[in-house]
N, C-alpha and C. Protein backbone atom coordinates (compact mmCIF):
# COMPACT_ATOMS: atom_id res chain seq x y z
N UNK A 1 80.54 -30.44 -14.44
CA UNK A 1 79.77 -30.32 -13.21
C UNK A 1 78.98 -29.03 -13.17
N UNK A 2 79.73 -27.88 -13.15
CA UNK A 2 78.89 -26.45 -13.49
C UNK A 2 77.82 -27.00 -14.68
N UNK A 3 78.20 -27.40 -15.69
CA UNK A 3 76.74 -27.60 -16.73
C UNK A 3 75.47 -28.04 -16.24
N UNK A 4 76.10 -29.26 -15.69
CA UNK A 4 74.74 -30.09 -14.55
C UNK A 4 74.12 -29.36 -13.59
N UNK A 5 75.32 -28.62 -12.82
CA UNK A 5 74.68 -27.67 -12.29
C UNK A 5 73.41 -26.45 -12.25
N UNK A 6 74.18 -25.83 -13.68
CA UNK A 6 73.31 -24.90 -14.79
C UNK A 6 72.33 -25.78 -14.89
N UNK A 7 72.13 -26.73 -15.66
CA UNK A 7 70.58 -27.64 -15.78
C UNK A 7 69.43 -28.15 -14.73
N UNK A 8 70.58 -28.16 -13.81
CA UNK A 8 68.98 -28.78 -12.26
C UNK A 8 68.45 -27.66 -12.31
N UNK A 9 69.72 -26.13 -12.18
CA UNK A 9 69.12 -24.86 -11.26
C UNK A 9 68.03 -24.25 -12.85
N UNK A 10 68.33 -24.63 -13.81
CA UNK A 10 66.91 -24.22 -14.76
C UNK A 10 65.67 -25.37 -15.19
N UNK A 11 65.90 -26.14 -14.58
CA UNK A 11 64.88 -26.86 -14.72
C UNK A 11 64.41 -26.65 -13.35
N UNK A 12 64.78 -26.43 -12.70
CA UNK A 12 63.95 -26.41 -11.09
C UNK A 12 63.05 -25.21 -11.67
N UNK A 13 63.79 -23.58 -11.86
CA UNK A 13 63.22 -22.77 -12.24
C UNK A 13 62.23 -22.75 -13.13
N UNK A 14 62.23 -23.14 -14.17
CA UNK A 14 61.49 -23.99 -15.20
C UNK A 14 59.78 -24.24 -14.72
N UNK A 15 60.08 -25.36 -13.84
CA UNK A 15 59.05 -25.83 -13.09
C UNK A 15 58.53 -25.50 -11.92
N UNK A 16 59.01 -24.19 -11.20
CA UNK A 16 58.57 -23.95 -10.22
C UNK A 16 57.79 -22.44 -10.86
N UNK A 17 58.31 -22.17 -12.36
CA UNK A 17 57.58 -21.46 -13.01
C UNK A 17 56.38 -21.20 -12.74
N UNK A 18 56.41 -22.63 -13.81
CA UNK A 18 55.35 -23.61 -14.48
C UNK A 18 54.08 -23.75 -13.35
N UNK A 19 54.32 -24.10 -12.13
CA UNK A 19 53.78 -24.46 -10.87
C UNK A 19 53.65 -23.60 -10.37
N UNK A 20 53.94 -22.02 -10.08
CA UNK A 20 53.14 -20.66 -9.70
C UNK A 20 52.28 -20.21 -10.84
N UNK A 21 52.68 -20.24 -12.23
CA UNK A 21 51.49 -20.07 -13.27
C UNK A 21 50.73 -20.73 -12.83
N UNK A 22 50.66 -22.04 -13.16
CA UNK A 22 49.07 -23.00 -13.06
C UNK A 22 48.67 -22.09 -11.65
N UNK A 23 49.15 -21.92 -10.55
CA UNK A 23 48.66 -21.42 -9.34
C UNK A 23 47.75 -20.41 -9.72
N UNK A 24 48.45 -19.37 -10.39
CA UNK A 24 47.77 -18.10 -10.15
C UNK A 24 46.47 -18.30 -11.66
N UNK A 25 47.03 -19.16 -12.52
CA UNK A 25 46.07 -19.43 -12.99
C UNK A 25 44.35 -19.94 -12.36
N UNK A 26 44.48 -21.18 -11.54
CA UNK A 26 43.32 -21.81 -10.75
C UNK A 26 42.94 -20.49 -9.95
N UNK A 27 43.81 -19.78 -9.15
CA UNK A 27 42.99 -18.55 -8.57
C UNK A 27 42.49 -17.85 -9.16
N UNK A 28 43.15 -17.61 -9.99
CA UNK A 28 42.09 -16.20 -11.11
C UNK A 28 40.75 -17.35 -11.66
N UNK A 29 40.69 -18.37 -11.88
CA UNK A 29 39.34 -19.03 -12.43
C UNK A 29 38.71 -18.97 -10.96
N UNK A 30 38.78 -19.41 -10.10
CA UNK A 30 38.39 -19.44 -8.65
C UNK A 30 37.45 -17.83 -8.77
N UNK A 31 38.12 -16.52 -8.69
CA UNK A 31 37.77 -15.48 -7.94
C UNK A 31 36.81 -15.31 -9.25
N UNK A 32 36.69 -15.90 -10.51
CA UNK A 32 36.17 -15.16 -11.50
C UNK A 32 34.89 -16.11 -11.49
N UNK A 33 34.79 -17.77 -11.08
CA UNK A 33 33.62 -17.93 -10.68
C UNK A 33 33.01 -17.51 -9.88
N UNK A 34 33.63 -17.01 -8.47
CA UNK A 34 33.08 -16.29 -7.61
C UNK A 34 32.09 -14.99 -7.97
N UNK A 35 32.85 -14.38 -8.83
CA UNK A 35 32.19 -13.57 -9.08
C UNK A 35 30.89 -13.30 -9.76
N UNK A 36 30.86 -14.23 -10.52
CA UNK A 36 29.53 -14.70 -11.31
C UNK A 36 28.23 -15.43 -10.61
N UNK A 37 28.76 -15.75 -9.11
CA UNK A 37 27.79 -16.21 -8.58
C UNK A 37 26.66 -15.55 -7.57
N UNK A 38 25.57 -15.08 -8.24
CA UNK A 38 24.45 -14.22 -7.60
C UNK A 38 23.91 -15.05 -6.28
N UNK A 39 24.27 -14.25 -5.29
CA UNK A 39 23.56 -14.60 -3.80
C UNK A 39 21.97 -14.38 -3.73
N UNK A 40 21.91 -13.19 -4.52
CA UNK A 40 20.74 -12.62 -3.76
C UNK A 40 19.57 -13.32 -3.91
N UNK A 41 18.19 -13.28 -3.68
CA UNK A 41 17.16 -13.45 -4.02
C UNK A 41 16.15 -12.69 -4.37
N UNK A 42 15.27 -13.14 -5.42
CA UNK A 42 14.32 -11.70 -5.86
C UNK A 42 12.97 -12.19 -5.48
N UNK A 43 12.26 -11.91 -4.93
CA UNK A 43 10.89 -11.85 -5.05
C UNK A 43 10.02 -11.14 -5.62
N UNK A 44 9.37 -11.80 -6.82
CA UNK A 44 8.57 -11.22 -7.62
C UNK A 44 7.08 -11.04 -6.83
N UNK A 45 6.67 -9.70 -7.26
CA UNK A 45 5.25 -9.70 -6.55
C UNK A 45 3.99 -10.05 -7.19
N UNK A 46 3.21 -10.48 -6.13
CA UNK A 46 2.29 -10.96 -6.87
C UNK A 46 1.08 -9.99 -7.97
N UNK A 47 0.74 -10.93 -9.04
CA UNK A 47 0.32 -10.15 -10.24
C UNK A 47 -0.63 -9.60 -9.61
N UNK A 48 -0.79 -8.11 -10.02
CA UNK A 48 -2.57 -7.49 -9.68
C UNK A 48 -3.77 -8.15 -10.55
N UNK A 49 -4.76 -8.72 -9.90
CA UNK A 49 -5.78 -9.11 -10.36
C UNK A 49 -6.52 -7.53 -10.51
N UNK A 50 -7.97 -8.05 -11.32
CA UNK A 50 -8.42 -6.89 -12.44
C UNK A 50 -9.02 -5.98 -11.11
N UNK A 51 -9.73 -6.36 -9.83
CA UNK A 51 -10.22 -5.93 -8.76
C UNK A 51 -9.11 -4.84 -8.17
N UNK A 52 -7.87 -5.99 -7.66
CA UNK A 52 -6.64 -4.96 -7.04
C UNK A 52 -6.28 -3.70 -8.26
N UNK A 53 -6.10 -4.09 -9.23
CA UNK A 53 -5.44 -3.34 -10.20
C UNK A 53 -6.38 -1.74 -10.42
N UNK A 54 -8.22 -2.05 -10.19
CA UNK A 54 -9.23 -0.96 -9.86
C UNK A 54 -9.06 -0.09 -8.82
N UNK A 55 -9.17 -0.95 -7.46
CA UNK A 55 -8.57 -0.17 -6.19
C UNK A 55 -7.56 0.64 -6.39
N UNK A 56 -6.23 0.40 -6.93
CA UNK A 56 -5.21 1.06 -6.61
C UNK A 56 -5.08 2.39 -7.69
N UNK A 57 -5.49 2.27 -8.30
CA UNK A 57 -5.86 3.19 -9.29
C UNK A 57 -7.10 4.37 -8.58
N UNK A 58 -7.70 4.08 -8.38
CA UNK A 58 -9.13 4.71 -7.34
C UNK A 58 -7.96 5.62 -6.35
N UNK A 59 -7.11 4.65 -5.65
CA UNK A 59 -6.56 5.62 -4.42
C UNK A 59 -5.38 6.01 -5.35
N UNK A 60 -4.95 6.35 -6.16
CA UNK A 60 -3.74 6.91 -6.44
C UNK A 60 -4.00 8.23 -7.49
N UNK A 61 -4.98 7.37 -8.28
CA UNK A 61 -5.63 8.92 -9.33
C UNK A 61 -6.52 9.50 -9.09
N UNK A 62 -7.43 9.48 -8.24
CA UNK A 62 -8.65 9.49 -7.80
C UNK A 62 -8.89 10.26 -6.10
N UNK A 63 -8.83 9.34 -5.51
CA UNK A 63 -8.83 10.10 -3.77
C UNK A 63 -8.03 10.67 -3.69
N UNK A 64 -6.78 11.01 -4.48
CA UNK A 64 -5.79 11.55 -4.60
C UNK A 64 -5.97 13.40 -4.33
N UNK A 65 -6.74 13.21 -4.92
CA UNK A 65 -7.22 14.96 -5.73
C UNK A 65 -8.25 15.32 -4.41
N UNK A 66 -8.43 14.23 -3.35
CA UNK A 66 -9.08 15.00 -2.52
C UNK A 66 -8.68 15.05 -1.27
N UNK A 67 -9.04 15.73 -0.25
CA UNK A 67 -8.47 15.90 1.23
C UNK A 67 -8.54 14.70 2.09
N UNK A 68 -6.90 14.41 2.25
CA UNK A 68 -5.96 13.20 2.65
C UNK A 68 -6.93 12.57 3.56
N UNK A 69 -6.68 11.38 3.75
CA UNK A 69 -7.17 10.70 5.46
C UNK A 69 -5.99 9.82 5.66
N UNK A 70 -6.30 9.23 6.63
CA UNK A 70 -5.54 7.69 7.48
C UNK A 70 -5.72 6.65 6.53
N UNK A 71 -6.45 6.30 6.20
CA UNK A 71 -6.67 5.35 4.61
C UNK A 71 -7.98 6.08 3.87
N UNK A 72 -7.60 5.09 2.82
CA UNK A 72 -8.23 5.54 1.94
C UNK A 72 -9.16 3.89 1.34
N UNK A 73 -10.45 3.73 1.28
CA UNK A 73 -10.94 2.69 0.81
C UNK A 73 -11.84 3.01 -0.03
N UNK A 74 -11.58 2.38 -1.46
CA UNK A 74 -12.39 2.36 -2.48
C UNK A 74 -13.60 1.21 -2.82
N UNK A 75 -15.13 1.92 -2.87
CA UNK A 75 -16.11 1.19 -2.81
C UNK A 75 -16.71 0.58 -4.37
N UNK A 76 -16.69 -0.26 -5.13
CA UNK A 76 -17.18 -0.87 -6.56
C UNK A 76 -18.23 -1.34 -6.48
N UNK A 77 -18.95 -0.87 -7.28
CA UNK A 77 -20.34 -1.07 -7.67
C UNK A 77 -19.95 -1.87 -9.17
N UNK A 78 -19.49 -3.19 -9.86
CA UNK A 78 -19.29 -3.42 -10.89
C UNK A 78 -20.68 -3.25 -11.89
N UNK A 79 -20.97 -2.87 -13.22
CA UNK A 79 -22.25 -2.73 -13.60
C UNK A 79 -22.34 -4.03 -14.44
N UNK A 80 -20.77 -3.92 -15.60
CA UNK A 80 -20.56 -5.03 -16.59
C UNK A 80 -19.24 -5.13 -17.26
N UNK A 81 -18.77 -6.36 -17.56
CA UNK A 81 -17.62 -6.28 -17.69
C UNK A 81 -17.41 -7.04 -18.95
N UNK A 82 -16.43 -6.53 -19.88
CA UNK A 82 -15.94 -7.75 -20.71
C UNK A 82 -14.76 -8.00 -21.22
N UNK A 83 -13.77 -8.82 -20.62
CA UNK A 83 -12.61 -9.42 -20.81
C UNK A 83 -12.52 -10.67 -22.22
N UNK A 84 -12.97 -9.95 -23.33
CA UNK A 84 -12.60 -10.70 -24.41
C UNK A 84 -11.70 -10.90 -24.89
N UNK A 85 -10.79 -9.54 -24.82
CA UNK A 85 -9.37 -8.96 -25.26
C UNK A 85 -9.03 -8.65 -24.22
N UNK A 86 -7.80 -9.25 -23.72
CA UNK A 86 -6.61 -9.40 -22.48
C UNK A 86 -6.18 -7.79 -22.77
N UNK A 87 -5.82 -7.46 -24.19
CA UNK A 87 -5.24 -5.62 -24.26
C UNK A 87 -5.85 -5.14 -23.67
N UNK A 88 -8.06 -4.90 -23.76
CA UNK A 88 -8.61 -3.77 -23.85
C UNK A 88 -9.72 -4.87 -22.68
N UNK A 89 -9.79 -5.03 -21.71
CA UNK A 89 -10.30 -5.23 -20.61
C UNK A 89 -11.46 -4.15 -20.88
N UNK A 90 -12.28 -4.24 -20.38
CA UNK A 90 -13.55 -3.36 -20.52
C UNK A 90 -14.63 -3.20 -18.73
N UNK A 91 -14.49 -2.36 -18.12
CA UNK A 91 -14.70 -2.37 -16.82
C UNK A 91 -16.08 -1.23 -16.66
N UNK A 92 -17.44 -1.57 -16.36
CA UNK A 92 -18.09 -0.28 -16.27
C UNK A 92 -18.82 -0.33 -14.81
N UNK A 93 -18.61 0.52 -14.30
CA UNK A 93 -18.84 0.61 -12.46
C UNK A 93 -19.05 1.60 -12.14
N UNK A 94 -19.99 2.30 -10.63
CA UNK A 94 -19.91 2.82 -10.20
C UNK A 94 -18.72 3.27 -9.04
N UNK A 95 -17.89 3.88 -9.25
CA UNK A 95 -16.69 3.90 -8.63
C UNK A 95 -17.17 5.26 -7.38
N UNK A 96 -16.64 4.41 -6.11
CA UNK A 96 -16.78 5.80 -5.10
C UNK A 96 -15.24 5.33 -4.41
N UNK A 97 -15.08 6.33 -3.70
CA UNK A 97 -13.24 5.93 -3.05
C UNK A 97 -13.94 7.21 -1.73
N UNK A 98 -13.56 6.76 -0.78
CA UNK A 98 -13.69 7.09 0.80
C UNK A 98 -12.50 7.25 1.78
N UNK A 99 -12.03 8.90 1.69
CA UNK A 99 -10.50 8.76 2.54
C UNK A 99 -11.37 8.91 4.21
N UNK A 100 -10.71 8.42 4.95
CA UNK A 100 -11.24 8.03 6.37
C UNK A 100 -10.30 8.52 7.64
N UNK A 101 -10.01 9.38 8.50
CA UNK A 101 -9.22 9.40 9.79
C UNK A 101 -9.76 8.47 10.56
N UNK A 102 -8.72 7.91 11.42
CA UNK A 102 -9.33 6.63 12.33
C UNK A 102 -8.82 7.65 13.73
N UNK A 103 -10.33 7.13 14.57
CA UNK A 103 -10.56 7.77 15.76
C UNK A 103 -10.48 7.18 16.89
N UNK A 104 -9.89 6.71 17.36
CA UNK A 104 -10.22 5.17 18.58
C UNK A 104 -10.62 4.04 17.61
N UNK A 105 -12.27 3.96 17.58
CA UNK A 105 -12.45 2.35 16.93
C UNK A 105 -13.50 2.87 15.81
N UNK A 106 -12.97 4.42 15.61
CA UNK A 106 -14.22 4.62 14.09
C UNK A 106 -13.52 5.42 13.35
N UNK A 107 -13.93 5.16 12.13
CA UNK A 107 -13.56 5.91 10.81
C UNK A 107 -14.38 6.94 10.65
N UNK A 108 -13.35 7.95 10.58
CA UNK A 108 -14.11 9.01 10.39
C UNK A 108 -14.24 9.93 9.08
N UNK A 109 -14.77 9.85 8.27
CA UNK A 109 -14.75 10.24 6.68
C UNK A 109 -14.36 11.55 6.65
N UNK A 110 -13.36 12.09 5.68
CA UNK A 110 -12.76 13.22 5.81
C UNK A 110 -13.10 13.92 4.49
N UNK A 111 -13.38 13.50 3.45
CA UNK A 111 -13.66 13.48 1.58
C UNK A 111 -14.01 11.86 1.02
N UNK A 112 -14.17 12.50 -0.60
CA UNK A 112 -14.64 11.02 -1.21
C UNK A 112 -15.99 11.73 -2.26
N UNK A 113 -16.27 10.66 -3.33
CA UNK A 113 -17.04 10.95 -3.69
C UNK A 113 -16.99 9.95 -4.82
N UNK A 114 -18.13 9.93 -6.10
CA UNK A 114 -18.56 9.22 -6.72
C UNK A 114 -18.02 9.10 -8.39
N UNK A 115 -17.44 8.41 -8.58
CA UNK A 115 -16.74 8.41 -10.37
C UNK A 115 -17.62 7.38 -10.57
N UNK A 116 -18.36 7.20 -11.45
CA UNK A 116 -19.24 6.36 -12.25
C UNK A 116 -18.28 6.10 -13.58
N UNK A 117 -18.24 5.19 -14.33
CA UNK A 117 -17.64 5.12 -15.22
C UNK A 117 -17.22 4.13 -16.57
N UNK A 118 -16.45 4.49 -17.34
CA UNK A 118 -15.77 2.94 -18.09
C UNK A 118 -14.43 2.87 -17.87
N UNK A 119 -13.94 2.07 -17.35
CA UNK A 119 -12.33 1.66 -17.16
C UNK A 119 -11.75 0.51 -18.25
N UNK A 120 -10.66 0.84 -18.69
CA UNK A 120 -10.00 0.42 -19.49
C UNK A 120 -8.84 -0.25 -18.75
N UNK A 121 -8.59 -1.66 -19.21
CA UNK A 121 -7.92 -2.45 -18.30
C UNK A 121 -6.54 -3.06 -19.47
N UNK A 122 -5.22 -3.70 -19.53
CA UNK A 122 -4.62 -4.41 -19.86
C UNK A 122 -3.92 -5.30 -19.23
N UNK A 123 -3.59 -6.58 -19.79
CA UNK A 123 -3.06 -7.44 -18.95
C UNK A 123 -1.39 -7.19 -19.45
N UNK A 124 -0.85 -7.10 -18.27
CA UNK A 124 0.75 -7.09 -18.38
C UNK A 124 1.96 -8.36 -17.50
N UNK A 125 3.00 -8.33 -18.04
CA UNK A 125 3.60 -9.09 -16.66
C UNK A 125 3.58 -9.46 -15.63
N UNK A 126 2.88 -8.31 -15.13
CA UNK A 126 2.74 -7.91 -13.51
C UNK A 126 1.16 -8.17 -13.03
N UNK A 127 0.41 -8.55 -13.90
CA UNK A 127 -0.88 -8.27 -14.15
C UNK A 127 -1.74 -7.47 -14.60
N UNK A 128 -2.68 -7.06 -13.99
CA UNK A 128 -3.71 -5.94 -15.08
C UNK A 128 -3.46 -4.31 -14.43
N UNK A 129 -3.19 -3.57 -15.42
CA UNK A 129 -3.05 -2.13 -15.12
C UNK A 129 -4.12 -1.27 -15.55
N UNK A 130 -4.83 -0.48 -14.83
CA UNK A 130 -5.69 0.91 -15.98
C UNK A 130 -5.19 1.43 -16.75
N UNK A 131 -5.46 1.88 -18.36
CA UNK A 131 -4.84 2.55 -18.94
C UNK A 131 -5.82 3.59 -19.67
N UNK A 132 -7.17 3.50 -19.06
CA UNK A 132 -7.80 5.06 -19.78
C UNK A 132 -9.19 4.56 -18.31
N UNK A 133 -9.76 5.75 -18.06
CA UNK A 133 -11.06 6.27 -17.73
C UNK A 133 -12.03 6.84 -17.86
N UNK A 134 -12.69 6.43 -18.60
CA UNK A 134 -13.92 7.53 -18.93
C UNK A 134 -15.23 7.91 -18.41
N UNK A 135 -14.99 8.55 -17.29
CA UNK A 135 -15.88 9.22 -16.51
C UNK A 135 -17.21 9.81 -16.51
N UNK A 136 -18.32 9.50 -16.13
CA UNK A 136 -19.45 10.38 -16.70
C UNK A 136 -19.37 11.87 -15.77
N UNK A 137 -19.95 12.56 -16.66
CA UNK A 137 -19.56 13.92 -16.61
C UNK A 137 -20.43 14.37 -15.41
N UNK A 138 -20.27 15.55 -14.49
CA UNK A 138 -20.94 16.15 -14.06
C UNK A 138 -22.12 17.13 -13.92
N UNK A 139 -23.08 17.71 -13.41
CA UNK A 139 -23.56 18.75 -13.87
C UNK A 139 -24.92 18.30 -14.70
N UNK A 140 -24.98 19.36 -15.68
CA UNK A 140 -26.50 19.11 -16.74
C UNK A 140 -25.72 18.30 -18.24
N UNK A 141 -25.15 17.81 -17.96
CA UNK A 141 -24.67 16.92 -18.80
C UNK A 141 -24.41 15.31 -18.20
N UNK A 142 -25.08 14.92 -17.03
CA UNK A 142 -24.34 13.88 -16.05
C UNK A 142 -25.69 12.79 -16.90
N UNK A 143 -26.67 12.85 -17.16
CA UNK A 143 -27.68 12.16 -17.71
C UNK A 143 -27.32 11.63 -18.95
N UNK A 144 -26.83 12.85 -20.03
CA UNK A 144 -26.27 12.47 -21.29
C UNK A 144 -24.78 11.60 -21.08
N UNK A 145 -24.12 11.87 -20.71
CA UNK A 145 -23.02 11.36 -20.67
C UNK A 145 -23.00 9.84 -20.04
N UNK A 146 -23.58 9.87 -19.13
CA UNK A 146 -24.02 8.50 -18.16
C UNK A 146 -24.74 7.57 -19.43
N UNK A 147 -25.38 8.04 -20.06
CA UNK A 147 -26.07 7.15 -21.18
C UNK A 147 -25.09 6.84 -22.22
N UNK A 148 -23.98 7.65 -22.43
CA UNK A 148 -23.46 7.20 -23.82
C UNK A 148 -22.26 6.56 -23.49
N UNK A 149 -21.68 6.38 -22.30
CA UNK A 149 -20.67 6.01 -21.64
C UNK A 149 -21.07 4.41 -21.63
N UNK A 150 -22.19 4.35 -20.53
CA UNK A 150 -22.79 2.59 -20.08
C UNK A 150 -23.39 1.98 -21.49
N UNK A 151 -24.44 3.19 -22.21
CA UNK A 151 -24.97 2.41 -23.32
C UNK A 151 -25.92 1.82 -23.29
N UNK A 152 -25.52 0.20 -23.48
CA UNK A 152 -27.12 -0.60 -23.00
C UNK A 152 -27.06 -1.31 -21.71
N UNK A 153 -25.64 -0.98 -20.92
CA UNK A 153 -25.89 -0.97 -19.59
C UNK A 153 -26.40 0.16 -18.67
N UNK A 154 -26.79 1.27 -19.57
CA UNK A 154 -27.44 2.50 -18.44
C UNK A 154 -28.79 2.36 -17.31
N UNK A 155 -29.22 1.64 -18.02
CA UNK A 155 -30.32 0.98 -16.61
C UNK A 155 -29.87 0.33 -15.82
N UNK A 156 -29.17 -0.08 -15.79
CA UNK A 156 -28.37 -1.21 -14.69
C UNK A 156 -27.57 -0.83 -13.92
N UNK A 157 -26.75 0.58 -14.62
CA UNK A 157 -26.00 1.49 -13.78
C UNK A 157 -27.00 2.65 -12.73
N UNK A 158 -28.02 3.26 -13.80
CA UNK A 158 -28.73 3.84 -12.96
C UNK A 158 -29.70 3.44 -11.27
N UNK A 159 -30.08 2.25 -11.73
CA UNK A 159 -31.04 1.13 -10.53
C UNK A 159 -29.87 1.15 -9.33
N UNK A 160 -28.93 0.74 -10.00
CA UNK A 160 -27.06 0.82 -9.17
C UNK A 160 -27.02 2.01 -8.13
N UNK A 161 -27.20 2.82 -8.95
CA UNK A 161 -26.72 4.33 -8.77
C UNK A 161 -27.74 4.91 -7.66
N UNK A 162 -29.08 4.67 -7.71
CA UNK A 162 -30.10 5.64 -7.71
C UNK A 162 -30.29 4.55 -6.00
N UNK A 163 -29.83 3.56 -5.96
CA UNK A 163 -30.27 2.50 -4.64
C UNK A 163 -29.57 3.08 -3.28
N UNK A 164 -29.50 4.23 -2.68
CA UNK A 164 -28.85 4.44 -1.83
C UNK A 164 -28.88 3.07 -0.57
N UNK A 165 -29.67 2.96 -0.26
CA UNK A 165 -29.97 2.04 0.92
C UNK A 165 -28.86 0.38 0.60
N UNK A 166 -29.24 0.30 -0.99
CA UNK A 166 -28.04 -1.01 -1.20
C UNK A 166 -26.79 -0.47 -1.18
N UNK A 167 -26.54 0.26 -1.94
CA UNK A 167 -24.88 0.84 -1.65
C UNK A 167 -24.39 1.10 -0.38
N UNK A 168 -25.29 1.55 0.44
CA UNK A 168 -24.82 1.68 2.09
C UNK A 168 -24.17 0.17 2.35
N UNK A 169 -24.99 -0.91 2.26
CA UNK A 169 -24.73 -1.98 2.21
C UNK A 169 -23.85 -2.70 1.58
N UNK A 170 -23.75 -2.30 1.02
CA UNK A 170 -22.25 -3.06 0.43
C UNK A 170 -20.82 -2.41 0.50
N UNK A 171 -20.92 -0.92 1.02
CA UNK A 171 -20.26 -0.08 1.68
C UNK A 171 -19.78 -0.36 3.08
N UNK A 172 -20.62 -0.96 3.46
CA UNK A 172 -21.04 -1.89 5.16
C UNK A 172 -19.53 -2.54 4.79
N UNK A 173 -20.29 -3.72 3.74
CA UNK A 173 -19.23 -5.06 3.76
C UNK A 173 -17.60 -4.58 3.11
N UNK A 174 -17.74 -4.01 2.76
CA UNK A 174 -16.49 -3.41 2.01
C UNK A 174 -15.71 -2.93 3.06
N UNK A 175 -16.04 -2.10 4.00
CA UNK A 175 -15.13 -1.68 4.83
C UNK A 175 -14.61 -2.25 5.79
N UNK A 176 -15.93 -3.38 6.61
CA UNK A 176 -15.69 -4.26 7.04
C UNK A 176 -14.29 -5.16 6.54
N UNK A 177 -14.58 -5.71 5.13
CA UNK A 177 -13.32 -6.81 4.65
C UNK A 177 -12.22 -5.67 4.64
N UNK A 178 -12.04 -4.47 4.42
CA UNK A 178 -10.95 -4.03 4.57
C UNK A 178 -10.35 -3.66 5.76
N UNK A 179 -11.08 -3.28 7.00
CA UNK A 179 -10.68 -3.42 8.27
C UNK A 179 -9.86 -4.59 8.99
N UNK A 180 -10.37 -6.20 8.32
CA UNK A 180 -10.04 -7.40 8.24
C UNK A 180 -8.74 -7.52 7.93
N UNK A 181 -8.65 -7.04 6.31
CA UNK A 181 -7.82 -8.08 5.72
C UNK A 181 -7.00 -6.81 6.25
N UNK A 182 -6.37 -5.62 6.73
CA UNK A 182 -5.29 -4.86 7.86
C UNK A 182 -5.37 -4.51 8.87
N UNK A 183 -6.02 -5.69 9.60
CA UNK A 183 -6.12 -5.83 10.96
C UNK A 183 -6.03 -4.25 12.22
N UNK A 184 -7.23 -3.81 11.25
CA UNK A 184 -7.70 -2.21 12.33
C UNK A 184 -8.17 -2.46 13.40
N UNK A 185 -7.71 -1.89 13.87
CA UNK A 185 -8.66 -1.95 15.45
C UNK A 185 -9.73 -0.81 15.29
N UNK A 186 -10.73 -1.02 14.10
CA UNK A 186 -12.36 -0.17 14.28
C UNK A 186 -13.13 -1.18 14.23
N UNK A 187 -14.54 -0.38 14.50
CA UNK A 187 -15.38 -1.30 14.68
C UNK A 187 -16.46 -0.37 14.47
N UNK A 188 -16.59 0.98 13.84
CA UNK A 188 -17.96 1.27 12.59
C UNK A 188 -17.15 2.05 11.94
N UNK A 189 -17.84 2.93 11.35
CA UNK A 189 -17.52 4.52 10.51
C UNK A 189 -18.34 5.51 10.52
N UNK A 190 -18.14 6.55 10.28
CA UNK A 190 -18.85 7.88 10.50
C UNK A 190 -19.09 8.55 9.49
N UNK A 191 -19.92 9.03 8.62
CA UNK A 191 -19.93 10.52 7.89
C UNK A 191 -20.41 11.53 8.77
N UNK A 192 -19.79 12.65 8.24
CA UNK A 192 -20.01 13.52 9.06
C UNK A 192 -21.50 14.27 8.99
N UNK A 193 -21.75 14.25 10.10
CA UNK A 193 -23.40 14.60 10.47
C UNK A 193 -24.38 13.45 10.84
N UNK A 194 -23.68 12.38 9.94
CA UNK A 194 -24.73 11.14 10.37
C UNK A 194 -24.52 10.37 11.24
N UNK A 195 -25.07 9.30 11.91
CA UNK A 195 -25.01 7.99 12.82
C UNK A 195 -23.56 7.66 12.56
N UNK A 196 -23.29 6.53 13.48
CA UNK A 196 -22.37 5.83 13.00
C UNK A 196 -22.87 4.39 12.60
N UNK A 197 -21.94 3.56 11.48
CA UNK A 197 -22.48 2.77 10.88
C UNK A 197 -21.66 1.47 11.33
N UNK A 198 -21.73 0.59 12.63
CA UNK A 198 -21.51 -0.69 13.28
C UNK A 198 -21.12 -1.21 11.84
N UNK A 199 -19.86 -1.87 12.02
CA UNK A 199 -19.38 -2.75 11.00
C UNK A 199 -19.37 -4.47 11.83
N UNK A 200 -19.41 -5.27 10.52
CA UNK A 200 -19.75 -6.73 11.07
C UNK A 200 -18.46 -7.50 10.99
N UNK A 201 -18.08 -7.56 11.47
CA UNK A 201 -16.56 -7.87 11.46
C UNK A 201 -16.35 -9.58 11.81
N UNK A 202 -17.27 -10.13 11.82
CA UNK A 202 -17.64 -11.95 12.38
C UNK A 202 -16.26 -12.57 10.93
């Protein structure tokens, strides 16, 4: 009778083993899928096109170096472009960038000024980044340099360059769409000394 005894009470043990292993077994697989399972969500941003990828470059290397405003909006004069090679993007423009204090309902220009140039573009993951600038030079060298920079686009840059009355104008629309697309409450801009310049905001 003790033997039988001895045998239920180790086979119970046995199996009630057996039956907290498997237990703690299924929990440990349990907490270890748990753990592997990512909640979060990522939002990837959207790629910079070759335009955005100009702008942001303008206000970051560029207006940078000059006395701050409330924004900063960069004006493109494109001259010619050639995207044959996704590496070496080829960008040649009159580049101006315009930092602005906002006054009630006008911008009021604080610095800014004119980079004419060749921009060097690549396409990446993320989209297109600058990766060189080559600037025409200032001074008694701004003629030579402007020519060997554009090349056989230098007439096209110069006509560009030399059109004050069109660049106002497209300076117009530029600030306008950027007033737009971050919903400013202006409605012209100012340089200092001159008129103010009614933006079309329709």
């Amino acid at each position: 009778m003790k033997n039988a005894m001895k045998f239920w009470l180790s086979a119970a043990i046995l199996i009630f083993g057996m039956t907290f292993s498997n237990c703690k077994n299924k929990t440990a697989d349990i907490q270890s899928d748990a753990d592997v399972v990512d909640t979060t969500v990522t939002v990837s941003p959207a790629a910079m096109t070759i335009e955005e990828a100009i702008n942001a470059y303008l206000v970051s290397e560029i207006a940078s170096h000059y006395s701050p405003g409330d924004v900063c909006i960069p004006c493109c004069s494109i001259i010619a472009t050639d995207e044959s090679n996704a590496d070496s993007v080829l960008i040649w423009g009159d580049f101006w960038v315009y930092n602005y204090n906002i006054s009630g309902d006008t911008l009021k220009t604080v610095s800014g000024g004119d980079h004419p140039g060749l921009m060097q573009l690549r396409k990446t993951d993320n989209g297109y980044e600058v990766v060189n600038f080559d600037v025409v030079a200032d001074g008694s060298g701004n003629v030579a340099s402007a020519k060997k920079i554009f090349g056989k686009y230098y007439e096209d840059f110069h006509a560009v360059n030399s059109n004050h009355e069109q660049r106002e104008k497209e300076r117009a629309q530029i600030t306008a769409n950027y007033v737009k697309e971050h919903n400013l409450a202006v409605k012209m801009y100012q340089d200092f000394g001159w008129p103010v310049v009614k933006l079309s905001l329709k």
